[in-house]
N, C-alpha and C. Protein backbone atom coordinates (compact mmCIF):
# COMPACT_ATOMS: atom_id res chain seq x y z
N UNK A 1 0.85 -1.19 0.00
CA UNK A 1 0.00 0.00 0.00
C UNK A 1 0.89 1.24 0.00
N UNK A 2 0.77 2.27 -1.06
CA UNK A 2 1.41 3.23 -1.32
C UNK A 2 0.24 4.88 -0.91
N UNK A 3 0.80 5.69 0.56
CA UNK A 3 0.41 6.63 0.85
C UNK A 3 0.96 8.06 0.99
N UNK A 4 0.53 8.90 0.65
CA UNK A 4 1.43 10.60 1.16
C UNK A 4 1.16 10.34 2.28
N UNK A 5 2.43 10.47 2.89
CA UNK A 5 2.03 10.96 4.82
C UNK A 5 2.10 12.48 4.99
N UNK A 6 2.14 13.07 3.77
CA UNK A 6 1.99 14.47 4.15
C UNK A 6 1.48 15.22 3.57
N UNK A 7 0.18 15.82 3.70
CA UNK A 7 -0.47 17.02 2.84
C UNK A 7 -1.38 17.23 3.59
N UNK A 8 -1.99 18.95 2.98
CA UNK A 8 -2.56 20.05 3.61
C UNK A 8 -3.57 20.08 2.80
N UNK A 9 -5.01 20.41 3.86
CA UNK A 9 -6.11 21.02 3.13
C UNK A 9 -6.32 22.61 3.20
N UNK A 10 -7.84 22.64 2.61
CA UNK A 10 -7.84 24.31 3.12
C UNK A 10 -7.60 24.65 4.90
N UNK A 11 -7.77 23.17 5.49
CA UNK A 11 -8.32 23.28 7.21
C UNK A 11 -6.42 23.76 7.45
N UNK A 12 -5.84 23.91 6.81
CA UNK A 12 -4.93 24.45 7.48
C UNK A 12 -4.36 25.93 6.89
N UNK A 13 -3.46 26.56 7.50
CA UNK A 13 -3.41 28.42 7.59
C UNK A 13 -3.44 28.75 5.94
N UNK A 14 -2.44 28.23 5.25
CA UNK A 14 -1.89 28.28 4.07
C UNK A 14 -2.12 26.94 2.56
N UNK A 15 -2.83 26.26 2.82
CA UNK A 15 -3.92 25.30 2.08
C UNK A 15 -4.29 25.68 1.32
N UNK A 16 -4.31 25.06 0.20
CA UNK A 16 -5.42 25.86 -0.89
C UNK A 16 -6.18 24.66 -1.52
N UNK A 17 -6.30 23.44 -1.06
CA UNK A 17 -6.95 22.18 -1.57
C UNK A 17 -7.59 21.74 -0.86
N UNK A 18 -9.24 21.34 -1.42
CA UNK A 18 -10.19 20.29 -0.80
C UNK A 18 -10.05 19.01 -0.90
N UNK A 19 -10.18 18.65 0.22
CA UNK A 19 -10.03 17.30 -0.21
C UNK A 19 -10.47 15.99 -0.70
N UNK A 20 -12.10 16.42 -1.72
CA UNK A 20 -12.49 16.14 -2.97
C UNK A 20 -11.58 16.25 -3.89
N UNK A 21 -11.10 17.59 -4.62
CA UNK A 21 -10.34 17.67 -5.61
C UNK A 21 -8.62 16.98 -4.99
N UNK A 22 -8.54 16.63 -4.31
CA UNK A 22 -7.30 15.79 -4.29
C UNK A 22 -7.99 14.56 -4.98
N UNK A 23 -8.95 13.66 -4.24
CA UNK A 23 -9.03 12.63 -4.53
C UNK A 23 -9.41 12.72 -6.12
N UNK A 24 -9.88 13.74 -6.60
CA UNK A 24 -10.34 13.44 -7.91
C UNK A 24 -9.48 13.66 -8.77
N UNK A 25 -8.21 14.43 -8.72
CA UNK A 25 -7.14 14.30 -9.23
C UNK A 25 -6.05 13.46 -9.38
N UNK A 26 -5.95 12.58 -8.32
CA UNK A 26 -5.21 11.48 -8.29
C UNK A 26 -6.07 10.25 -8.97
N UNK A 27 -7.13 10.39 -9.06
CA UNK A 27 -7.76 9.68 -10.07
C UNK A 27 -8.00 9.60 -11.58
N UNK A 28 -8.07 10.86 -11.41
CA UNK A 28 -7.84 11.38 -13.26
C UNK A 28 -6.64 11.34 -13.56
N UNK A 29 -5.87 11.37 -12.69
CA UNK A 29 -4.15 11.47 -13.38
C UNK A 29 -3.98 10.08 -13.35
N UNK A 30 -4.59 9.00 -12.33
CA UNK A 30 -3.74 7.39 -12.31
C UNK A 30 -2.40 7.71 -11.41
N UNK A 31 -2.77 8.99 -10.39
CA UNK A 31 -1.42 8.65 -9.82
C UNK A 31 -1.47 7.53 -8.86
N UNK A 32 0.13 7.25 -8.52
CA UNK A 32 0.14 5.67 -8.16
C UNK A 32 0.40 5.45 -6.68
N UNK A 33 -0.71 5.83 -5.94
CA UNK A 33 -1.25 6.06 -4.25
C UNK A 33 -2.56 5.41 -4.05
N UNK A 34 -2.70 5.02 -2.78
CA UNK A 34 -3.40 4.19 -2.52
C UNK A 34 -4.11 5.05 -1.28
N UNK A 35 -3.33 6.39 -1.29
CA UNK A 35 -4.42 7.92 0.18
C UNK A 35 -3.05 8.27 0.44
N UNK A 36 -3.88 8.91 1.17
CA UNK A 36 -2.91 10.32 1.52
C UNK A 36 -3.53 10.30 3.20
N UNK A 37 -2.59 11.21 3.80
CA UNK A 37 -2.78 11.57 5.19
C UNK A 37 -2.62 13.23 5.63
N UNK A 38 -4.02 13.52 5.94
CA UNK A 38 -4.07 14.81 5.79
C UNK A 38 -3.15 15.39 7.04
N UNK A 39 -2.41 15.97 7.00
CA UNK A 39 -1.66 16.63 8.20
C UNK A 39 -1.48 18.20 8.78
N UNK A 40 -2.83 18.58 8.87
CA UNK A 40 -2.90 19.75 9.16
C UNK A 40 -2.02 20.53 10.01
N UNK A 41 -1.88 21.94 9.98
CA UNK A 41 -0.57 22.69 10.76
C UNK A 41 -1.02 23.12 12.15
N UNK A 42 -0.57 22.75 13.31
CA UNK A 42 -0.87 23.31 14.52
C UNK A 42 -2.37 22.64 15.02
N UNK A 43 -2.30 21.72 14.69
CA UNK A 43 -4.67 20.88 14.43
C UNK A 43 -4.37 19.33 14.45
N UNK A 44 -5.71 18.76 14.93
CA UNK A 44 -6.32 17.54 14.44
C UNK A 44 -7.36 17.98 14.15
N UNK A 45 -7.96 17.95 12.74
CA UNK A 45 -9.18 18.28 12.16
C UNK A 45 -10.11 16.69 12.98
N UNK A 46 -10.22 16.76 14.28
CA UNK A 46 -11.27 15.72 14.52
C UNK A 46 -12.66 15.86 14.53
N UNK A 47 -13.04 16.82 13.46
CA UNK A 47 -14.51 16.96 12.99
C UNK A 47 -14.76 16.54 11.50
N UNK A 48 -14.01 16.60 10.60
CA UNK A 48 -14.20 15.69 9.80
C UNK A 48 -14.28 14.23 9.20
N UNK A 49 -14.98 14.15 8.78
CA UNK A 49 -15.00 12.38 8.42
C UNK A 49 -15.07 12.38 7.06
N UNK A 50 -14.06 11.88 5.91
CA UNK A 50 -13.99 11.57 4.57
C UNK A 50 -14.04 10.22 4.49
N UNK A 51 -14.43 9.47 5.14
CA UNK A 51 -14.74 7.89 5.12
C UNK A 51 -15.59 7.63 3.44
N UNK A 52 -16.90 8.19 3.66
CA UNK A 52 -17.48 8.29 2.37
C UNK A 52 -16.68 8.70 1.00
N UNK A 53 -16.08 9.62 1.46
CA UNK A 53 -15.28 10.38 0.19
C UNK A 53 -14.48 9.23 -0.38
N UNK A 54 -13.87 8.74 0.93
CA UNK A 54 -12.61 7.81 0.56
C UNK A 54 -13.12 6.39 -0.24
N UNK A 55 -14.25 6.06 0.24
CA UNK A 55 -14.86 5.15 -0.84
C UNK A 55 -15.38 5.27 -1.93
N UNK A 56 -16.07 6.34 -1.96
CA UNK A 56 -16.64 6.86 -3.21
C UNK A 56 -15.05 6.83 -4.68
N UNK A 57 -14.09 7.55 -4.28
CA UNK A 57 -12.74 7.59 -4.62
C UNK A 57 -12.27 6.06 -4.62
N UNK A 58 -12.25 5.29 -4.27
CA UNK A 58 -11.50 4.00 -3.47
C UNK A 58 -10.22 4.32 -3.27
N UNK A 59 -10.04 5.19 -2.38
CA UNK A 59 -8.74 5.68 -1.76
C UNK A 59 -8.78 5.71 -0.51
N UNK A 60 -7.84 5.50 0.71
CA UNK A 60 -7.76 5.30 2.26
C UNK A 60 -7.82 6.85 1.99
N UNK A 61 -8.28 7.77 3.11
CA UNK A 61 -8.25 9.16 3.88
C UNK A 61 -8.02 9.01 5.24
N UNK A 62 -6.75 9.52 5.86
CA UNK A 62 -6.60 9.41 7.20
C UNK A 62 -6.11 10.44 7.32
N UNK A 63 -5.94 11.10 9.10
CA UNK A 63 -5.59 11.85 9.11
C UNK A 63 -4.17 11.91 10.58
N UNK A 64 -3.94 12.84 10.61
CA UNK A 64 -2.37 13.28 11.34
C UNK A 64 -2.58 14.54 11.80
N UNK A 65 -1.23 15.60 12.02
CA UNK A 65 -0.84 16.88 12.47
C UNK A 65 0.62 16.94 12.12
N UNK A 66 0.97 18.18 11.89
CA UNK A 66 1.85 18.80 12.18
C UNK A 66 2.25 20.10 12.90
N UNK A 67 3.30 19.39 13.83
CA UNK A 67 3.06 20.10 15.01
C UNK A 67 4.47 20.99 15.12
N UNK A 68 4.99 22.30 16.19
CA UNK A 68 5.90 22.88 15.31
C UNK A 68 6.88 22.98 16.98
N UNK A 69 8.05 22.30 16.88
CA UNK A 69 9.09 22.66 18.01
C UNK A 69 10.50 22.99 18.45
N UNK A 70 11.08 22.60 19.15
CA UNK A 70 12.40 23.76 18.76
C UNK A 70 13.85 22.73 18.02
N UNK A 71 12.88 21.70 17.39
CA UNK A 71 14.11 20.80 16.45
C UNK A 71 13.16 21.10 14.80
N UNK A 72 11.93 22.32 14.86
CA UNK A 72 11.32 22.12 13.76
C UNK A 72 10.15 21.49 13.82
N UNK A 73 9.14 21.32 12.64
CA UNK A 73 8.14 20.55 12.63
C UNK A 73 8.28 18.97 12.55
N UNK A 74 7.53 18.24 13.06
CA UNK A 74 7.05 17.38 13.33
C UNK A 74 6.28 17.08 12.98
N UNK A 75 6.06 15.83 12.20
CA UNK A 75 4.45 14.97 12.02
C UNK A 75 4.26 14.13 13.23
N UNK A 76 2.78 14.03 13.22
CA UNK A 76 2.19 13.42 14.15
C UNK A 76 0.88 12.24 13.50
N UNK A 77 1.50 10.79 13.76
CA UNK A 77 0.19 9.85 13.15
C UNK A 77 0.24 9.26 14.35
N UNK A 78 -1.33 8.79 14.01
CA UNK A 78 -2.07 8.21 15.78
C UNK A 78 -2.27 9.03 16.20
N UNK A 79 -3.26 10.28 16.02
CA UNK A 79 -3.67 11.10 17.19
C UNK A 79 -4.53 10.33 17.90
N UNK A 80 -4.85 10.54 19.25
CA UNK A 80 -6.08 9.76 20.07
C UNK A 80 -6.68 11.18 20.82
N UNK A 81 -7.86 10.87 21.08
CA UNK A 81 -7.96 11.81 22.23
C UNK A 81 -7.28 12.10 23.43
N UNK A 82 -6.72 11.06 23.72
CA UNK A 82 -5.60 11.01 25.12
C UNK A 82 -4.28 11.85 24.81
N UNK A 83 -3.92 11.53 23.44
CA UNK A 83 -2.84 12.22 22.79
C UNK A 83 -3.18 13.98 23.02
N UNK A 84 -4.03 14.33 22.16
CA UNK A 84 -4.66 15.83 22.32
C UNK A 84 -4.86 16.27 23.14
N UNK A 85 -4.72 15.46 24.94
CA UNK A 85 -4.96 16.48 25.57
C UNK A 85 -3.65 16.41 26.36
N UNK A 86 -2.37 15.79 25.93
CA UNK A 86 -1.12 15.56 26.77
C UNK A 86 -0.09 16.59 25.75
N UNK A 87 -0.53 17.34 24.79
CA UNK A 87 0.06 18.81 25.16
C UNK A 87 -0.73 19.78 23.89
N UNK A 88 -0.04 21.04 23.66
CA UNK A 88 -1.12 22.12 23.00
C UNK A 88 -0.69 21.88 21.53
N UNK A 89 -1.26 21.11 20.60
CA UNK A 89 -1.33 21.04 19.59
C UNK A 89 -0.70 22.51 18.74
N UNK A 90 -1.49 23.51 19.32
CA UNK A 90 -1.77 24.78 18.49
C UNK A 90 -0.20 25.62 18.61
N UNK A 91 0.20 24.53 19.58
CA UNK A 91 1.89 25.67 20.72
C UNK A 91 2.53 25.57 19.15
N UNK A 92 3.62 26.61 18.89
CA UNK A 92 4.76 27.25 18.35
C UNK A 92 5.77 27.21 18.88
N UNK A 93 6.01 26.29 20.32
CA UNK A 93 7.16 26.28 20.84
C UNK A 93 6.89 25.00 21.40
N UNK A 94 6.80 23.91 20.99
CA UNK A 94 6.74 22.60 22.09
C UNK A 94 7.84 21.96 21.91
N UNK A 95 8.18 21.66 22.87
CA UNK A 95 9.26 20.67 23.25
C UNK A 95 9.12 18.90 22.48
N UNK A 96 10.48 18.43 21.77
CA UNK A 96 10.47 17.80 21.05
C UNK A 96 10.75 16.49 21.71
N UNK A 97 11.44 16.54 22.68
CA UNK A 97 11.03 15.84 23.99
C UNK A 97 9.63 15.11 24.61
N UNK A 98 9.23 16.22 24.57
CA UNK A 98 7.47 16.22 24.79
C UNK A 98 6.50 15.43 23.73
N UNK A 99 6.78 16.01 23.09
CA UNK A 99 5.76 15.24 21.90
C UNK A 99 6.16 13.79 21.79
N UNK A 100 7.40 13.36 21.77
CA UNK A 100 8.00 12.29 21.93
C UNK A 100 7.44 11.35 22.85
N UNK A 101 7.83 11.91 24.00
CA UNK A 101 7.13 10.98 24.84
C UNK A 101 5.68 10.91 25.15
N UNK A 102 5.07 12.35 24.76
CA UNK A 102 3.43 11.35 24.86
C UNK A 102 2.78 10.99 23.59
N UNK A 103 3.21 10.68 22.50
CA UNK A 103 3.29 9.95 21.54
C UNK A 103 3.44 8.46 22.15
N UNK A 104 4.83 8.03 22.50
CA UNK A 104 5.21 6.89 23.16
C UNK A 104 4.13 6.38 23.74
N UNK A 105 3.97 7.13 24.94
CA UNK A 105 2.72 6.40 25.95
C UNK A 105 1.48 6.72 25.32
N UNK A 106 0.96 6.92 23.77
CA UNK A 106 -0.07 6.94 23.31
C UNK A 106 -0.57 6.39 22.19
N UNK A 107 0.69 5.54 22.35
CA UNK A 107 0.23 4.59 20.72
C UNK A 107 1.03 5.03 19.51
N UNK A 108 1.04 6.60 19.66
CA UNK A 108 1.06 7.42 18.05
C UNK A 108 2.86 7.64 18.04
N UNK A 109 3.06 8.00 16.76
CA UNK A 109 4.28 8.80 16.18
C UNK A 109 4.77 9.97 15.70
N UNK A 110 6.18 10.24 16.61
CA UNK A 110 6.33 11.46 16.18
C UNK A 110 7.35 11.61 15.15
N UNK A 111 7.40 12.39 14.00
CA UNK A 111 8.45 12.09 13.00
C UNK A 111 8.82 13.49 12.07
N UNK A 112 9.77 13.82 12.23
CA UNK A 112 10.36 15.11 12.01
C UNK A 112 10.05 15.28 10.62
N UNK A 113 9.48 15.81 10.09
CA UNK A 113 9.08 16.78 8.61
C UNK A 113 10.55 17.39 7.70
N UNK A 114 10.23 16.88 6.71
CA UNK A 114 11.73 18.31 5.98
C UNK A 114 12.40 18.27 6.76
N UNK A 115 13.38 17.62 7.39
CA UNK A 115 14.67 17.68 8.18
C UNK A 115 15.48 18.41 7.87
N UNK A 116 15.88 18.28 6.26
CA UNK A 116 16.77 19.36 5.62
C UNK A 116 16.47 20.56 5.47
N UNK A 117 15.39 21.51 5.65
CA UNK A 117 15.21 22.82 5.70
C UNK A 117 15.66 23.91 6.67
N UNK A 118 15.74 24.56 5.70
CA UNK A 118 16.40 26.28 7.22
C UNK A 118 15.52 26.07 8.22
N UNK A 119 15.48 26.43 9.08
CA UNK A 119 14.50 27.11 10.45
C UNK A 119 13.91 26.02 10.55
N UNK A 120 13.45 25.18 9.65
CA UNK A 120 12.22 24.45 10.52
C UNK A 120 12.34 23.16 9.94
N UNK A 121 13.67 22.88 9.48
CA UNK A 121 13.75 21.39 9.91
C UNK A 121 15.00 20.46 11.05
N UNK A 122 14.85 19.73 11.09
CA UNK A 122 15.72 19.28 12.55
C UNK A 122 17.30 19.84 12.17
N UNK A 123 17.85 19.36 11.00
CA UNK A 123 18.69 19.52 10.86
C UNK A 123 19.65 20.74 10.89
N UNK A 124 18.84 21.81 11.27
CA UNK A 124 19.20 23.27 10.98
C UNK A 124 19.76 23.54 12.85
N UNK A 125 19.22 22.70 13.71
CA UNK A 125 19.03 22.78 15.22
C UNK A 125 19.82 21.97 15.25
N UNK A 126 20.66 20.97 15.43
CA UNK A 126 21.46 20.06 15.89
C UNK A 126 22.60 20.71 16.57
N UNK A 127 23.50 21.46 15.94
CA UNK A 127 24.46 22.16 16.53
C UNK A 127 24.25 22.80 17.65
N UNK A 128 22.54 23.60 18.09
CA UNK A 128 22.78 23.96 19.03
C UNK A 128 22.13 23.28 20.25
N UNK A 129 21.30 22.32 19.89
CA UNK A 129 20.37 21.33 20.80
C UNK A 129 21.41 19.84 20.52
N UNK A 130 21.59 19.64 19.81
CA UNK A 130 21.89 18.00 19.66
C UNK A 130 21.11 17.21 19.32
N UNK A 131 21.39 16.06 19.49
CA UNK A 131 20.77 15.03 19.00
C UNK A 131 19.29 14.89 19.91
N UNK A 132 18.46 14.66 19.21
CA UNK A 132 16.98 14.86 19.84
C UNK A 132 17.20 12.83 20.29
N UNK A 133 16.83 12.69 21.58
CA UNK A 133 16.47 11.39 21.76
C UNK A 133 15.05 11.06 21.37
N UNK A 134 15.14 9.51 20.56
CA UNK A 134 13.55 9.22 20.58
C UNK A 134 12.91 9.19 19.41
N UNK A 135 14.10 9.95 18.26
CA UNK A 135 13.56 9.90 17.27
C UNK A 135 14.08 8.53 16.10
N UNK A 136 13.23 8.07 15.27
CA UNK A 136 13.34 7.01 14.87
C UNK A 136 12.88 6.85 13.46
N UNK A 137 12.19 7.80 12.71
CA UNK A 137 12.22 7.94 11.47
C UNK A 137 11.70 9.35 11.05
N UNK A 138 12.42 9.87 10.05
CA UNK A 138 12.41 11.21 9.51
C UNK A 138 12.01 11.08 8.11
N UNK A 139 11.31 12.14 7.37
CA UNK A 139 10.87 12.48 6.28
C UNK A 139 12.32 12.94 5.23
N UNK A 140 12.75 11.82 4.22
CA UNK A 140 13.68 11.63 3.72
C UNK A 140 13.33 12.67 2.02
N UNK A 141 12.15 12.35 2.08
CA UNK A 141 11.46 12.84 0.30
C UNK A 141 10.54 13.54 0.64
N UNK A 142 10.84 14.72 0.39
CA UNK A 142 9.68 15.61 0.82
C UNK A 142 9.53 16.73 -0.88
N UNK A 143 7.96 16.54 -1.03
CA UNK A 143 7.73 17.05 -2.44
C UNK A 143 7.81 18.56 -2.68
N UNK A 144 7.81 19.58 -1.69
CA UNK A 144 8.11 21.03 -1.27
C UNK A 144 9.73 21.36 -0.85
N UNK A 145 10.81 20.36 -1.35
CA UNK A 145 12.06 20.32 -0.74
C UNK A 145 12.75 21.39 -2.17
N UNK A 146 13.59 21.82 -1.89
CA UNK A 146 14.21 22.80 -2.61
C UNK A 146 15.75 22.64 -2.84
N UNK A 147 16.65 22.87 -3.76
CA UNK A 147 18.25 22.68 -3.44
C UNK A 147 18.70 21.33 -3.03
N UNK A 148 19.53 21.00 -1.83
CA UNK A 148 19.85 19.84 -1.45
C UNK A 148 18.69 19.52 -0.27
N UNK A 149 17.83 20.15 0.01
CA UNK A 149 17.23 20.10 1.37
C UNK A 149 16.99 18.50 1.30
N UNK A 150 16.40 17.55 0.37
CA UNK A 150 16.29 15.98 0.38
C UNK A 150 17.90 15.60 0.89
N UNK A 151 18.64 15.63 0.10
CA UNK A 151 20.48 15.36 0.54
C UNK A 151 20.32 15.44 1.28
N UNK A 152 20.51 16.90 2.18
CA UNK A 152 20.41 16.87 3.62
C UNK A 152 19.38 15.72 4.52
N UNK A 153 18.98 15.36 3.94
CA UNK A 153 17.92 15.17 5.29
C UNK A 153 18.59 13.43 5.22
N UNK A 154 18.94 12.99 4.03
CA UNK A 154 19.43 11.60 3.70
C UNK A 154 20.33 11.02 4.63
N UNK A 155 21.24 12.20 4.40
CA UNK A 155 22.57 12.12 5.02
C UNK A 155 22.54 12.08 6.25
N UNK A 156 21.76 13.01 7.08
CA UNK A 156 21.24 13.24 8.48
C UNK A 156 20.56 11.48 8.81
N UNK A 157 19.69 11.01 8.20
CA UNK A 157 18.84 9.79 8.43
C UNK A 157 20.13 8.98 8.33
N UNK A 158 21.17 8.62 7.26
CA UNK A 158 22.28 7.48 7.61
C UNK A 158 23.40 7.59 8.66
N UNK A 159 23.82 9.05 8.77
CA UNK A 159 24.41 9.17 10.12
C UNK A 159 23.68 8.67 11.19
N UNK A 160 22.79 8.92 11.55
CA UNK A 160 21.50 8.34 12.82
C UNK A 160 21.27 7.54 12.89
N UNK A 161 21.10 6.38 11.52
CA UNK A 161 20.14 5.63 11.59
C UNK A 161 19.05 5.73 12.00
N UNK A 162 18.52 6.69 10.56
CA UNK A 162 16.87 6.94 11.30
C UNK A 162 16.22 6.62 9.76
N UNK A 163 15.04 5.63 10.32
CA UNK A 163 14.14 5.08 8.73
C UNK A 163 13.72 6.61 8.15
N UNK A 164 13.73 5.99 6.57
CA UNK A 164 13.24 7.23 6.21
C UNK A 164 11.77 7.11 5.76
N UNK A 165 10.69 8.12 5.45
CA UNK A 165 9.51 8.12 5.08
C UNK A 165 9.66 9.28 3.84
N UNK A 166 8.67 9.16 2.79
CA UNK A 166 8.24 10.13 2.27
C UNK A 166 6.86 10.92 2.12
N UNK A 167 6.76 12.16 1.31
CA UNK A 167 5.62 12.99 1.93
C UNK A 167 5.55 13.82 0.83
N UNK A 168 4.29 14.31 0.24
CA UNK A 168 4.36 15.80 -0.88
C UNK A 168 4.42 16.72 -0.21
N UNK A 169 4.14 16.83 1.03
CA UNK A 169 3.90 18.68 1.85
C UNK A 169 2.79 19.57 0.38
N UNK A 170 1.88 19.05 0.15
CA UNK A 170 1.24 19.36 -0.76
C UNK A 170 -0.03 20.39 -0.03
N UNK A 171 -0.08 21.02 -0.51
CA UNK A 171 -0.80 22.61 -0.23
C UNK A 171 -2.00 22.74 -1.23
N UNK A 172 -1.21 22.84 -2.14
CA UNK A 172 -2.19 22.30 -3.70
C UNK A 172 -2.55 21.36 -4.20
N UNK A 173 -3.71 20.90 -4.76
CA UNK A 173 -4.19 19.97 -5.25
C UNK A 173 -2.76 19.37 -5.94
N UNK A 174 -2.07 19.93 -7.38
CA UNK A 174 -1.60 19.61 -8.24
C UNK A 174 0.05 18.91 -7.84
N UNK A 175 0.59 18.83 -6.34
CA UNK A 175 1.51 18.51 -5.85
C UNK A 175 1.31 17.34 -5.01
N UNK A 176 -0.29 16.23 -4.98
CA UNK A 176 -0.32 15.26 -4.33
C UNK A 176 0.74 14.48 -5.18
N UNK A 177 1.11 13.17 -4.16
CA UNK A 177 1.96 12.29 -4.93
C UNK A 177 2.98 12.51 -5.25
N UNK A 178 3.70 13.67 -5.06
CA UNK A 178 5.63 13.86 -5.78
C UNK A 178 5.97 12.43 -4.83
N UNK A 179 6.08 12.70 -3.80
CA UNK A 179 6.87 11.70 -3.04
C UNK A 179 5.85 11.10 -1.74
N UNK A 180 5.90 9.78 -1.62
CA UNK A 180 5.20 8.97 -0.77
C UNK A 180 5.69 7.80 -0.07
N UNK A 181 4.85 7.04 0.83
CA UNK A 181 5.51 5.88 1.40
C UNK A 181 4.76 4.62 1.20
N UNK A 182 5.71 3.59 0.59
CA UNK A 182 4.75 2.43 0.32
C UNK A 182 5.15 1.17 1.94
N UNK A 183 3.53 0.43 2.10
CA UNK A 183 3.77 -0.11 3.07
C UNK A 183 4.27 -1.54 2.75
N UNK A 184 4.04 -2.55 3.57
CA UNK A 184 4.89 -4.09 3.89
C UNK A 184 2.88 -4.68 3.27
N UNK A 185 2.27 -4.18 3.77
CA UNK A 185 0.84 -4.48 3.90
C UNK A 185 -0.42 -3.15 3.92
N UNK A 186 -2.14 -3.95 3.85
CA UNK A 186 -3.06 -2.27 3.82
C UNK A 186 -2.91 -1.84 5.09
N UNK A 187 -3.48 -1.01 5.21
CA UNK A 187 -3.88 0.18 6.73
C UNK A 187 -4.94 0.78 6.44
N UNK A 188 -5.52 0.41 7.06
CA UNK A 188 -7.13 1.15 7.47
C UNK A 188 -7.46 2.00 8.06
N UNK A 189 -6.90 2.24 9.33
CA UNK A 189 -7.06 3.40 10.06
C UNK A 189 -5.78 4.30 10.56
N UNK A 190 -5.74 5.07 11.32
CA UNK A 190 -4.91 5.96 12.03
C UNK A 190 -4.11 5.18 12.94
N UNK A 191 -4.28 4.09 13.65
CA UNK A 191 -3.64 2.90 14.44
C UNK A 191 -3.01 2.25 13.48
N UNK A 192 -2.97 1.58 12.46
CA UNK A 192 -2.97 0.54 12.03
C UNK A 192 -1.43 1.35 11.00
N UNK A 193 -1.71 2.96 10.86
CA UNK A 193 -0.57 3.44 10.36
C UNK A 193 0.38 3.62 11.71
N UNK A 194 0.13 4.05 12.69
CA UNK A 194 1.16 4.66 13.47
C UNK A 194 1.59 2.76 13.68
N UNK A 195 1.21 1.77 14.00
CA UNK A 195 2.02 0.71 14.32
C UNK A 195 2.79 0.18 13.06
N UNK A 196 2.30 0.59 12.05
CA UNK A 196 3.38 0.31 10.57
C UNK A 196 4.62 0.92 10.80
N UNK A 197 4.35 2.40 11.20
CA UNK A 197 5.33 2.88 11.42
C UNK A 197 6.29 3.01 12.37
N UNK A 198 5.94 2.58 13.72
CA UNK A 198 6.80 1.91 14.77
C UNK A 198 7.43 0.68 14.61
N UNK A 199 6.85 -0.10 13.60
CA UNK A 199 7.42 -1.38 13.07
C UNK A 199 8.24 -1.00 12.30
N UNK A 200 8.19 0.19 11.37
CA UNK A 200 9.48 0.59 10.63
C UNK A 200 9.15 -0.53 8.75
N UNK A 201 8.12 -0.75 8.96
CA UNK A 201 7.57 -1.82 7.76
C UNK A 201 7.27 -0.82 6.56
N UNK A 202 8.24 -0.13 5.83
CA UNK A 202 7.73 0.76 5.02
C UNK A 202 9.00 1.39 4.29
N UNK A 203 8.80 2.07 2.87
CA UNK A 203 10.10 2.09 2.56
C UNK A 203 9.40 3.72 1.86
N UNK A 204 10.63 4.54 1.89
CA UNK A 204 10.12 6.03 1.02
C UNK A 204 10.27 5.58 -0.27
N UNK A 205 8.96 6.67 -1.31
CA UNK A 205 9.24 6.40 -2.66
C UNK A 205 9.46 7.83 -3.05
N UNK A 206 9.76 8.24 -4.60
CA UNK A 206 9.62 9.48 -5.37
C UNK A 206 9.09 9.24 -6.61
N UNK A 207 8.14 10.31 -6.85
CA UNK A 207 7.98 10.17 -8.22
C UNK A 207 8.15 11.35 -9.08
């Protein structure tokens, strides 16, 4: 099973895609995904339900966060309600520490976004924080990456040994699918991804 673990609807600041016209574009094009995971900025959109959509489409719709702290953003799969209320989703300054560990004790995963970017990916913070404990797979292919920012983030993941994932960071409809992650097996829900991904059963793709 081949999914984006990363893209934006309108529900987030800077979005400009519904997420109808995703699914209907990856259909008209034949791109080669099996869903996407919506990962809104600073949110868990837990008022929507695209269950219908996603069948109507025959595409999985799940959803995530991205959350923003002082190693950079972070994705977040497996939100739970228990998760949402063990720290402030909406914070601009959370501790990467933090998210870490109540992720851990909540089932879900935390996994650093664009590593290779200025300001807001991990890799830009190392020198003055260090090595973040806890982390265990980073976003290697990211479809919004610019220059070497992918290199970087490669290089960072084989020094570490940290699995890599991929992601479009897609904003716009027309950027689902650059880069994604195919699984070992399907996934159905929001559990069933965050334990794929603690299993590490998954390999990044590009297209």
């Amino acid at each position: 099973m081949i999914l984006d673990l990363h893209t934006h609807s309108i529900k987030s600041d800077d979005g400009r895609a519904k997420v109808e016209n995703y699914c209907q574009w990856i259909r008209t094009r034949d791109l080669p995904i099996d869903g996407f995971v919506l990962t809104e900025h600073r949110q868990f959109d837990g008022e929507s339900d695209y269950s219908a959509l996603g069948r109507k489409h025959g595409l999985t719709i799940l959803k995530g966060s991205e959350v923003e702290t002082e190693y950079g953003h972070v994705l977040v799969f497996g939100v739970t309600d228990a998760l949402l209320g063990a720290f402030d989703f909406t914070s601009t300054h959370l501790a990467l520490a933090d998210v870490i560990a109540a992720c851990n004790l909540h089932g879900a995963v935390a996994a650093p976004c664009h590593p290779g970017r200025r300001r807001v990916g991990m890799s830009a913070h190392l020198e003055e924080f260090g090595v973040p404990p806890g982390v265990r797979i980073v976003e290697i292919y990211n479809g919004g990456s610019r220059g070497e920012e992918d290199e970087i983030a490669q290089a960072m993941a084989a020094k570490y040994n940290y699995k890599g994932f991929g992601g479009s960071d897609s904003h716009i409809v027309s950027h689902v699918a650059r880069c994604a992650t195919r699984f070992a097996g399907p996934l159905a829900n929001e559990g069933e991804l965050a334990e794929a991904l603690r299993a590490e059963e998954f390999e990044a793709v590009k297209f």
